[in-house]
PDB file of N, CA and C in Angstrom:
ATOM      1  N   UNK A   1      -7.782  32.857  13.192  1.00  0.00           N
ATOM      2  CA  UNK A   1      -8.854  31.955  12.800  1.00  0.00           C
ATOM      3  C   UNK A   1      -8.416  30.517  13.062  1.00  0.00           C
ATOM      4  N   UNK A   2      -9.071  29.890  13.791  1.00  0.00           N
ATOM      5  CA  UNK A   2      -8.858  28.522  13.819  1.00  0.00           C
ATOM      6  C   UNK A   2      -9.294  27.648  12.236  1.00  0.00           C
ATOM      7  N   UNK A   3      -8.250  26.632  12.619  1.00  0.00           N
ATOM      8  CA  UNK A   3      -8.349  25.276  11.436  1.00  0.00           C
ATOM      9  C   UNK A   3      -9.162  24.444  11.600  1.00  0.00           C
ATOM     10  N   UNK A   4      -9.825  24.119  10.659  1.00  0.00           N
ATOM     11  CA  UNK A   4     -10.837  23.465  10.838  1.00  0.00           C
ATOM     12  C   UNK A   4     -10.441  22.100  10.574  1.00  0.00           C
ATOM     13  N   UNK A   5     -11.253  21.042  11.610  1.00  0.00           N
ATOM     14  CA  UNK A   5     -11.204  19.504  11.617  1.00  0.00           C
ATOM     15  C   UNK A   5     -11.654  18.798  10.750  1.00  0.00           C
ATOM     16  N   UNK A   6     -10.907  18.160   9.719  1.00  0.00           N
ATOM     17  CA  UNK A   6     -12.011  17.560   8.385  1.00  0.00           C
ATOM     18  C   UNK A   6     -13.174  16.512   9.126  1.00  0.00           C
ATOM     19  N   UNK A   7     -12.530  16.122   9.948  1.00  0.00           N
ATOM     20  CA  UNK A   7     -12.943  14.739  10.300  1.00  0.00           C
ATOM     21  C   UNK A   7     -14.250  15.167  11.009  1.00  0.00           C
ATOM     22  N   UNK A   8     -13.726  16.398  12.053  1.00  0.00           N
ATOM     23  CA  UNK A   8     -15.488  16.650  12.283  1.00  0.00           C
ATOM     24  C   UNK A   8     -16.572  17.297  11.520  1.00  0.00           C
ATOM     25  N   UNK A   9     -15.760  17.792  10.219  1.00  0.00           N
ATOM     26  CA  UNK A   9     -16.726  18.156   9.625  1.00  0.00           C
ATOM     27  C   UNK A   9     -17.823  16.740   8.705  1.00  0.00           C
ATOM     28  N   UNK A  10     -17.012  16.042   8.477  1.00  0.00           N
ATOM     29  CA  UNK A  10     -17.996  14.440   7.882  1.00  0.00           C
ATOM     30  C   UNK A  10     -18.811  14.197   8.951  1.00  0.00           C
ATOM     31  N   UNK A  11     -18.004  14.192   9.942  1.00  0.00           N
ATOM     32  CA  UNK A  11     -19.088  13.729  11.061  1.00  0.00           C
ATOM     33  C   UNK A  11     -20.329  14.517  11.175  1.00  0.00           C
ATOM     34  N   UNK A  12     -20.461  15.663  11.510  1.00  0.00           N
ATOM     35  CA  UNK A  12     -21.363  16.879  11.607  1.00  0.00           C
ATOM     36  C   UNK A  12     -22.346  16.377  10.326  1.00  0.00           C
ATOM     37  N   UNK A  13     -21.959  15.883   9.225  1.00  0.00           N
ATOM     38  CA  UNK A  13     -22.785  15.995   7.667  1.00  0.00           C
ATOM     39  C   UNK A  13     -23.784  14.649   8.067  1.00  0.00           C
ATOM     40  N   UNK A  14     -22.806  13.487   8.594  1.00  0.00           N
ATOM     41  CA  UNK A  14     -23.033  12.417   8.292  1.00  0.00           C
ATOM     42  C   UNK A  14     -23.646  11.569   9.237  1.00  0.00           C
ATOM     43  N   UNK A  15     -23.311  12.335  10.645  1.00  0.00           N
ATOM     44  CA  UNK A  15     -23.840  11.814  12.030  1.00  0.00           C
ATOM     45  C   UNK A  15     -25.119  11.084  11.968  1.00  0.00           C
ATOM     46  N   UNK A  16     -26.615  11.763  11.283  1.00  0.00           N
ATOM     47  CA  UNK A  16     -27.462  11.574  11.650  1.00  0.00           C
ATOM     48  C   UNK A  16     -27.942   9.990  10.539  1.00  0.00           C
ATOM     49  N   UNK A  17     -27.120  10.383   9.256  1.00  0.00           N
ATOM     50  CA  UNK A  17     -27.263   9.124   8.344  1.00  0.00           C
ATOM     51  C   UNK A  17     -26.191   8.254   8.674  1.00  0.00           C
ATOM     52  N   UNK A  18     -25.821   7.818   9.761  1.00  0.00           N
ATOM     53  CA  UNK A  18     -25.082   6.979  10.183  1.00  0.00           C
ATOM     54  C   UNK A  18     -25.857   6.112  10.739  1.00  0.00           C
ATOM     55  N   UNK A  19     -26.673   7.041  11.871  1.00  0.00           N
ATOM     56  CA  UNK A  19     -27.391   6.856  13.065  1.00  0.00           C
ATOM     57  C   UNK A  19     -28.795   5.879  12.357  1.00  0.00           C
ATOM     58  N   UNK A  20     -29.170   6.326  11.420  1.00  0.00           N
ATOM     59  CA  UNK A  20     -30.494   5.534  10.362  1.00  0.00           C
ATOM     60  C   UNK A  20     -29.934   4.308   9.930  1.00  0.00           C
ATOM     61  N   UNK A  21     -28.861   4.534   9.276  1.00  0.00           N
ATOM     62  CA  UNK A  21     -28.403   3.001   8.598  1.00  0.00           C
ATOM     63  C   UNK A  21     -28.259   2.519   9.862  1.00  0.00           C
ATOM     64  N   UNK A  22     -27.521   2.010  10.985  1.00  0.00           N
ATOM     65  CA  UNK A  22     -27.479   1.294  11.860  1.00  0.00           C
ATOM     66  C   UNK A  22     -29.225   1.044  12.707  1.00  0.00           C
ATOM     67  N   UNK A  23     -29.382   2.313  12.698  1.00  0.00           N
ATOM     68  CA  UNK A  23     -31.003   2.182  13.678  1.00  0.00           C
ATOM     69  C   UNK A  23     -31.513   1.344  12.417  1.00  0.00           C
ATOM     70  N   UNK A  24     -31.860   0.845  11.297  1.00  0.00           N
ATOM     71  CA  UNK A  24     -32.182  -0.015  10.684  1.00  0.00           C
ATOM     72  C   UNK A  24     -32.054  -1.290  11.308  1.00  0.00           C
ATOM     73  N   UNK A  25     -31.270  -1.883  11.510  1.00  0.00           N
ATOM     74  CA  UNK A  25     -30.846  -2.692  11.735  1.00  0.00           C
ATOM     75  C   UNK A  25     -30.776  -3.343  13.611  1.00  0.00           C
ATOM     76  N   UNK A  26     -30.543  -2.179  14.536  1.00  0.00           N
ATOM     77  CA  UNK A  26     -30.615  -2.374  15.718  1.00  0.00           C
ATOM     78  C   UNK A  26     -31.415  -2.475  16.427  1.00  0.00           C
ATOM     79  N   UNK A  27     -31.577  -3.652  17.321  1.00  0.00           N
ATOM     80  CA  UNK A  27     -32.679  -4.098  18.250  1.00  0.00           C
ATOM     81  C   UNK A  27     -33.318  -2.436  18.903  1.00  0.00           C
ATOM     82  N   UNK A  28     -32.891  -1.964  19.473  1.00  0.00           N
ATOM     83  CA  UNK A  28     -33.003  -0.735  20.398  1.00  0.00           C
ATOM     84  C   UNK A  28     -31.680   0.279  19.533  1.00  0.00           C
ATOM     85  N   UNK A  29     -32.498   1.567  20.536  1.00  0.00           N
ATOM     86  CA  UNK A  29     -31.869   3.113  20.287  1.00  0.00           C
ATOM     87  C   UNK A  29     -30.536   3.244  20.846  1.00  0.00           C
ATOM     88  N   UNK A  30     -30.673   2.559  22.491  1.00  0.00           N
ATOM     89  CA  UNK A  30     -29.292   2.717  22.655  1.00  0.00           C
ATOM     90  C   UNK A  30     -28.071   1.663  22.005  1.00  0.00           C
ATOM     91  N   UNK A  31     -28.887   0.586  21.396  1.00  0.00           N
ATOM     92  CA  UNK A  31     -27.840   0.118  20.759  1.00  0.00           C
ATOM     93  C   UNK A  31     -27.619   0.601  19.373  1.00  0.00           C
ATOM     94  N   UNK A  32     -28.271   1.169  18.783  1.00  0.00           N
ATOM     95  CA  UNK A  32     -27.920   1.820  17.727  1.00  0.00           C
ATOM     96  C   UNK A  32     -26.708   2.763  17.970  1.00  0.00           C
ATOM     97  N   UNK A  33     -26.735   3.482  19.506  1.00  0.00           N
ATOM     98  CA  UNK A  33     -25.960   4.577  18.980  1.00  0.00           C
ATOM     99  C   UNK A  33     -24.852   3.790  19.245  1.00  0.00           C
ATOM    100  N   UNK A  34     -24.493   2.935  20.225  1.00  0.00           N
ATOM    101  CA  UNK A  34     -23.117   2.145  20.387  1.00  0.00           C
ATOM    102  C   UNK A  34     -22.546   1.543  19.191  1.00  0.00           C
ATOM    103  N   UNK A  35     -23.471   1.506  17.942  1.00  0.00           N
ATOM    104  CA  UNK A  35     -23.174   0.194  16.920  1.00  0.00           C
ATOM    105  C   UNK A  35     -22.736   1.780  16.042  1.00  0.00           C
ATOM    106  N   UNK A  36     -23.317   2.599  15.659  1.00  0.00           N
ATOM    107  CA  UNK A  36     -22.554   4.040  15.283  1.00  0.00           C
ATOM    108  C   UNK A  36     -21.277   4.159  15.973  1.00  0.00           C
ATOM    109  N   UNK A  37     -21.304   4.544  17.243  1.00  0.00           N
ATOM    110  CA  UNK A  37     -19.920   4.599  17.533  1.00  0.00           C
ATOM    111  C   UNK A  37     -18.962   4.068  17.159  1.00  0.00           C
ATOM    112  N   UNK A  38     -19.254   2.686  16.671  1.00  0.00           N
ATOM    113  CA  UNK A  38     -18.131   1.782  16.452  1.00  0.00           C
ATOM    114  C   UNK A  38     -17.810   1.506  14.527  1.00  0.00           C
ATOM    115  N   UNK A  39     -18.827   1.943  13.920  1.00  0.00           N
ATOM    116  CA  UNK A  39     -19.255   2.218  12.784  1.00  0.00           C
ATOM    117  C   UNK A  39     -18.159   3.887  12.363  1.00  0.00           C
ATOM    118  N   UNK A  40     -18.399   4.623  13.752  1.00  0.00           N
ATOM    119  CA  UNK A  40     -17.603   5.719  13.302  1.00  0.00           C
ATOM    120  C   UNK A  40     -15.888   5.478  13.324  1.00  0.00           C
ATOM    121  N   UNK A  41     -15.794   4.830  14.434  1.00  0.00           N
ATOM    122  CA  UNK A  41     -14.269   4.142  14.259  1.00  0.00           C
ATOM    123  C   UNK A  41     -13.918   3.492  13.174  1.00  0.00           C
ATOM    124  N   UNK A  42     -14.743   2.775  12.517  1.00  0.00           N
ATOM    125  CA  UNK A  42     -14.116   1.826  11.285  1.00  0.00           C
ATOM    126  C   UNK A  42     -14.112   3.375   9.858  1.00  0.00           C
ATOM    127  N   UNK A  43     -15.169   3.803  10.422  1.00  0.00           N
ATOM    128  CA  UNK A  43     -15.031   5.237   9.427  1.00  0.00           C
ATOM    129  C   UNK A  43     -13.509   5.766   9.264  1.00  0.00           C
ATOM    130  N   UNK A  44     -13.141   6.654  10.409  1.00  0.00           N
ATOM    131  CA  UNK A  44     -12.459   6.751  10.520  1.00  0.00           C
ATOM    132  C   UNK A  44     -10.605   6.672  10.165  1.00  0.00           C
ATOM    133  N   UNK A  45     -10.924   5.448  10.916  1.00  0.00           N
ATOM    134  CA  UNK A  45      -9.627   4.171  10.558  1.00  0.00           C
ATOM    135  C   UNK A  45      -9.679   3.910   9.067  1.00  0.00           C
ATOM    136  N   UNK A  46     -10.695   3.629   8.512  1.00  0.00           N
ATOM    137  CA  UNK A  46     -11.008   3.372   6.726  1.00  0.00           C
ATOM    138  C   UNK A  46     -10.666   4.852   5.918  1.00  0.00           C
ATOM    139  N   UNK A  47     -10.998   5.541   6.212  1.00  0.00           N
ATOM    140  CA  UNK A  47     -10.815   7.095   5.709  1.00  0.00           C
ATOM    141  C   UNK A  47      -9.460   7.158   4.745  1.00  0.00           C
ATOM    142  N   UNK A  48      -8.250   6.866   5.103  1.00  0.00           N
ATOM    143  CA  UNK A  48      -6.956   6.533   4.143  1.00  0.00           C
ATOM    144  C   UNK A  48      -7.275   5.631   2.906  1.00  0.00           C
ATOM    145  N   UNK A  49      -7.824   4.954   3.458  1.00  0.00           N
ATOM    146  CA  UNK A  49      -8.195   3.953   1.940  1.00  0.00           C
ATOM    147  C   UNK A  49      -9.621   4.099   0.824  1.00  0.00           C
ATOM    148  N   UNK A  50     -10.054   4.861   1.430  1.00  0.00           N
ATOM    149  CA  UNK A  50     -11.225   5.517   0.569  1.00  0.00           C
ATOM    150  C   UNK A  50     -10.410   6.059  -0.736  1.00  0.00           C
ATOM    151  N   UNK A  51     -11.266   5.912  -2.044  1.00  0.00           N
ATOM    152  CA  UNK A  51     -10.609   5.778  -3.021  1.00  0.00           C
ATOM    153  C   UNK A  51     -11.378   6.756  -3.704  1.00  0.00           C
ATOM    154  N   UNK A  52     -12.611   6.452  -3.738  1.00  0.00           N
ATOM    155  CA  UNK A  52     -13.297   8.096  -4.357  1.00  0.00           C
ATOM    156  C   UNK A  52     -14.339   7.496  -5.325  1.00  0.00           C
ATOM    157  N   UNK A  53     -14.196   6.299  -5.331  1.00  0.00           N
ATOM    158  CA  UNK A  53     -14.734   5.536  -6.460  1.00  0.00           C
ATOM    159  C   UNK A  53     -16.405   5.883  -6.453  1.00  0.00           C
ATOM    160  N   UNK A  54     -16.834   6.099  -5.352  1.00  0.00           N
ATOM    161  CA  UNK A  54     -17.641   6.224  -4.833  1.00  0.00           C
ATOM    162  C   UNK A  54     -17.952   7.843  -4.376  1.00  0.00           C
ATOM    163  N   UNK A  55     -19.504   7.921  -4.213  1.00  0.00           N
ATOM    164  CA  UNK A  55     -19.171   9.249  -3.222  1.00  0.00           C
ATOM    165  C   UNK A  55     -18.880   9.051  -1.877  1.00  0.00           C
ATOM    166  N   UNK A  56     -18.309  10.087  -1.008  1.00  0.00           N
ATOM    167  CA  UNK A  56     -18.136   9.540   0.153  1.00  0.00           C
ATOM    168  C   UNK A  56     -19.518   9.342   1.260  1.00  0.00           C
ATOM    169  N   UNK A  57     -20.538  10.296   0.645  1.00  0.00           N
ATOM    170  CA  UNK A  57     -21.561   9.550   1.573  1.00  0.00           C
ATOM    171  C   UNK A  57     -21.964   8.345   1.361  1.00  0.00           C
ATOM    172  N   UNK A  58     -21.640   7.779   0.149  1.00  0.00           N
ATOM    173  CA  UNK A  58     -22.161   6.302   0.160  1.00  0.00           C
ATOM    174  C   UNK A  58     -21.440   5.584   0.427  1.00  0.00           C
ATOM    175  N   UNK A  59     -19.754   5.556   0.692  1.00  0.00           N
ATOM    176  CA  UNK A  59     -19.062   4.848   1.095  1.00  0.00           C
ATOM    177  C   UNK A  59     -19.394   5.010   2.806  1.00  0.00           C
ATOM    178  N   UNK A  60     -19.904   5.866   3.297  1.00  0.00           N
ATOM    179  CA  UNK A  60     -20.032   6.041   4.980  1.00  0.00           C
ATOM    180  C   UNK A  60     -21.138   5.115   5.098  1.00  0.00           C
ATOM    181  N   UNK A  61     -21.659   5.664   4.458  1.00  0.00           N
ATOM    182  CA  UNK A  61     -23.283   4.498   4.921  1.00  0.00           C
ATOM    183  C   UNK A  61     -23.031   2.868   4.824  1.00  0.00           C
ATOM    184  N   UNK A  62     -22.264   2.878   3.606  1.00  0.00           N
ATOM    185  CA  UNK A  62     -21.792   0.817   3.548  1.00  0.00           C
ATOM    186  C   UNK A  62     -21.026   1.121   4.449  1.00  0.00           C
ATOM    187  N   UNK A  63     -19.870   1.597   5.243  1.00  0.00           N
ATOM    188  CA  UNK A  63     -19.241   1.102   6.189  1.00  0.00           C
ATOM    189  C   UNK A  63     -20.150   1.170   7.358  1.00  0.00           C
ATOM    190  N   UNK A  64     -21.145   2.089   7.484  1.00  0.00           N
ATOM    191  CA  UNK A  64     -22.394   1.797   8.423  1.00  0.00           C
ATOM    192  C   UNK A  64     -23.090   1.007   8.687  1.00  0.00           C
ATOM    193  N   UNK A  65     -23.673   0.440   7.603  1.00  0.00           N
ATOM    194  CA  UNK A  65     -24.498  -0.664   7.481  1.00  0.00           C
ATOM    195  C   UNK A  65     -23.853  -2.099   7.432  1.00  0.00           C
ATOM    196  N   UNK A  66     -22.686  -1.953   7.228  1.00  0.00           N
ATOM    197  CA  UNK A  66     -21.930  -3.506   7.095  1.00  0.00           C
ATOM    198  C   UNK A  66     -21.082  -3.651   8.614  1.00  0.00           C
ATOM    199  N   UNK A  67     -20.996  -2.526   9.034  1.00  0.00           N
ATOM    200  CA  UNK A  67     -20.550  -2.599  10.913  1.00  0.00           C
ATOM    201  C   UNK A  67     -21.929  -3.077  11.682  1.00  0.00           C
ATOM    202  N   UNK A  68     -22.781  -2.505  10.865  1.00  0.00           N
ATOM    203  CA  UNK A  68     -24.319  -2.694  11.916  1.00  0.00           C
ATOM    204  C   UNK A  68     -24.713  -4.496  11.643  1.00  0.00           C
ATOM    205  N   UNK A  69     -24.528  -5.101  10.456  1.00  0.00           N
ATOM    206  CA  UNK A  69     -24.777  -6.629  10.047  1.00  0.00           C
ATOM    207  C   UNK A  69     -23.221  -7.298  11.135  1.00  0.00           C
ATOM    208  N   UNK A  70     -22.800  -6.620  11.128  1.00  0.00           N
ATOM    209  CA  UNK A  70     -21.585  -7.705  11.725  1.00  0.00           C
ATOM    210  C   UNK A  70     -21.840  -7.367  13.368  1.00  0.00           C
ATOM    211  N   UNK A  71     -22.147  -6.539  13.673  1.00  0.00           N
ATOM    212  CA  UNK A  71     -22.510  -6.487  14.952  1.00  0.00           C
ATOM    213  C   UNK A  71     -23.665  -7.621  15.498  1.00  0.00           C
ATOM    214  N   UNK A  72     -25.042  -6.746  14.377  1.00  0.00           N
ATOM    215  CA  UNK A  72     -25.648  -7.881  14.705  1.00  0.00           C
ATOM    216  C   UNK A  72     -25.751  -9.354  14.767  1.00  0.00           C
ATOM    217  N   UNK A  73     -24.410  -9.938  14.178  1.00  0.00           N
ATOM    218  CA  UNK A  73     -24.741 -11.532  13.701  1.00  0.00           C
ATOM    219  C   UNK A  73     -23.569 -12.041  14.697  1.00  0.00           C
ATOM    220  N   UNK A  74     -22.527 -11.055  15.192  1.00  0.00           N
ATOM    221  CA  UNK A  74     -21.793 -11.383  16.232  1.00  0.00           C
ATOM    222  C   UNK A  74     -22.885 -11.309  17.579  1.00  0.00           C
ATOM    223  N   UNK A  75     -23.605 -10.188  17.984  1.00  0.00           N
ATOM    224  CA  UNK A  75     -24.432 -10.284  19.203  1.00  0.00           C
ATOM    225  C   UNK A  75     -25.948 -11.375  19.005  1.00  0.00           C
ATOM    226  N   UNK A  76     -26.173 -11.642  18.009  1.00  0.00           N
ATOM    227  CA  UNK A  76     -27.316 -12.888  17.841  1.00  0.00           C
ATOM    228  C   UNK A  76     -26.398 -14.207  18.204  1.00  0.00           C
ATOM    229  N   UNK A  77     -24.814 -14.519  17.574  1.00  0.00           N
ATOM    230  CA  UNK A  77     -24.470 -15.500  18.226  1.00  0.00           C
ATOM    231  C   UNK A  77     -24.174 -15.208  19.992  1.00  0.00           C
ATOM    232  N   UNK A  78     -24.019 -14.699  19.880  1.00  0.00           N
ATOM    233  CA  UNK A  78     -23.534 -14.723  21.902  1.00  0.00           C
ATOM    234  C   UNK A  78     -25.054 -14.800  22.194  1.00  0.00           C
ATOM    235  N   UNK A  79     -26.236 -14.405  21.623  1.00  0.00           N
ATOM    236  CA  UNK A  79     -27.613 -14.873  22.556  1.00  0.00           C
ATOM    237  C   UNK A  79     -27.638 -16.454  22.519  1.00  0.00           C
ATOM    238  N   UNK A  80     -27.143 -16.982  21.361  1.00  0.00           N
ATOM    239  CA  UNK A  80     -27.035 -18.645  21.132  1.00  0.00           C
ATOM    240  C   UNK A  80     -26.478 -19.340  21.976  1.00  0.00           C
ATOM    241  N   UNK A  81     -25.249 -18.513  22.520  1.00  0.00           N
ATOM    242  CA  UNK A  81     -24.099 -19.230  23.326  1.00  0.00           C
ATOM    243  C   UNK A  81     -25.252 -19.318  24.783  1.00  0.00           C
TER     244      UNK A  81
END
């Protein structure tokens, strides 16, 4: 029997409410999914320091939604530039 991947299993749960909190926020679809992608990296990478305080779907979604505001206010300044 194979071992199973924790990491893909959050993902598998969480993929699609990732994809909403950022599509909130994103001009377009394909930038939504790029701003997820990068949303899933900070997931990820953050995952050690998750504390529990929280549930973990709601800690995924604020690291979702607070990757998707920083994206956006970094790519609204470069339209400025």
């Amino acid at each position: 029997m194979k071992e199973s991947d924790p990491f893909a299993e959050v993902y598998r749960s969480y993929h699609q409410s990732v994809l909403r909190a950022v599509g909130r926020i994103a001009p377009d679809a394909d930038t939504a999914e790029d701003w997820a992608q990068e949303a899933w990296i900070r997931i990820l990478r953050g995952l050690s320091t998750f504390e529990g305080r929280a549930a973990l779907g709601t800690w995924i979604h604020r690291v979702a939604f607070t990757t998707a505001i920083s994206l956006y206010r970094r790519d609204r300044r470069r339209l400025h530039l």
